[in-house]
Protein backbone atom coordinates (compact mmCIF):
# COMPACT_ATOMS: atom_id res chain seq x y z
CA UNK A 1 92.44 74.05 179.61
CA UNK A 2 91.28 77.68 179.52
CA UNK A 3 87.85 78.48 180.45
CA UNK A 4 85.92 80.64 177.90
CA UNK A 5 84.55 84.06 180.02
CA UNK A 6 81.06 84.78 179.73
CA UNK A 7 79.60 88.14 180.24
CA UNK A 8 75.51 89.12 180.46
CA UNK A 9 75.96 91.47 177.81
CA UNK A 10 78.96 91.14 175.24
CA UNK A 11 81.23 93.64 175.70
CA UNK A 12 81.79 95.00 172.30
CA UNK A 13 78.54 95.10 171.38
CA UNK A 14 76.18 98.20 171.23
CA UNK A 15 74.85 97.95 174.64
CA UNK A 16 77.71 96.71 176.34
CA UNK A 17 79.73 99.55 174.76
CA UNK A 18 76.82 101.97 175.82
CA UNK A 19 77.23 100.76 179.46
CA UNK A 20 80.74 101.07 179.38
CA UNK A 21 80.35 104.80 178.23
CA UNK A 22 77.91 105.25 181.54
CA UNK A 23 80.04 104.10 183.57
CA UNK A 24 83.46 106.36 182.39
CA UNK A 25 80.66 109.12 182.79
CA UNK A 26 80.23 108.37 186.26
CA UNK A 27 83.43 107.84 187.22
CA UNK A 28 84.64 111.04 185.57
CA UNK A 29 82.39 113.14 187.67
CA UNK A 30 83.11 111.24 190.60
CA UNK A 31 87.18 111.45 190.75
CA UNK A 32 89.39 114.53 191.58
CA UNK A 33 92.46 114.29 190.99
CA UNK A 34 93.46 115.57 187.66
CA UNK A 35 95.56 112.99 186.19
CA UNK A 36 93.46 109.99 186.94
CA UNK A 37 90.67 112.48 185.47
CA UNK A 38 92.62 112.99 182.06
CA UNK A 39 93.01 109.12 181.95
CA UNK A 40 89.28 108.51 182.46
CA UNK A 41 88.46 110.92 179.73
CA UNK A 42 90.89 109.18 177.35
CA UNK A 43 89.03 105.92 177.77
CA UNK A 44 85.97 107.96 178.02
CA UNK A 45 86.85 109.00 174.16
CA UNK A 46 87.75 105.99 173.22
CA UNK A 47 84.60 103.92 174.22
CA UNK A 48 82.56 107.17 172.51
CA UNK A 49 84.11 106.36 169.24
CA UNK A 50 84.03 102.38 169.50
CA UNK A 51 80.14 104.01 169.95
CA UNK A 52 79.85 105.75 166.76
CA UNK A 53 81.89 103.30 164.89
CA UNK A 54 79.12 100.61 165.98
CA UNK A 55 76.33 102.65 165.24
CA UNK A 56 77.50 103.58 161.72
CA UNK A 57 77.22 99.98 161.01
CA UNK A 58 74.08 99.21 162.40
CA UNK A 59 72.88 102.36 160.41
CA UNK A 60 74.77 100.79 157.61
């Protein structure tokens, strides 16, 4: 049997996808190399537009 996960805050919701954005943030001004830096920012963009996209509906 699979065990279902449970999280304090759902993931995909607003807050947990406002945490999530944080915490790229901080990472992104935390690492140095440049590569692992462009890979952050990708997922960086990525959770920013999951953002807007769950905004827009709340707005909605």
């Amino acid at each position: 049997m699979s065990e279902t996960t449970r999280y304090s805050v759902d993931p995909r919701s607003l807050q947990g996808c406002q945490i999530r954005l944080k915490f790229h943030y901080q990472e992104l001004l935390q690492e140095t190399d440049p590569i692992v830096r462009a890979n952050i920012a990708r997922a960086l963009a990525e959770a920013a537009i999951d953002l807007a996209e769950l905004e827009a509906l709340r707005v909605a």
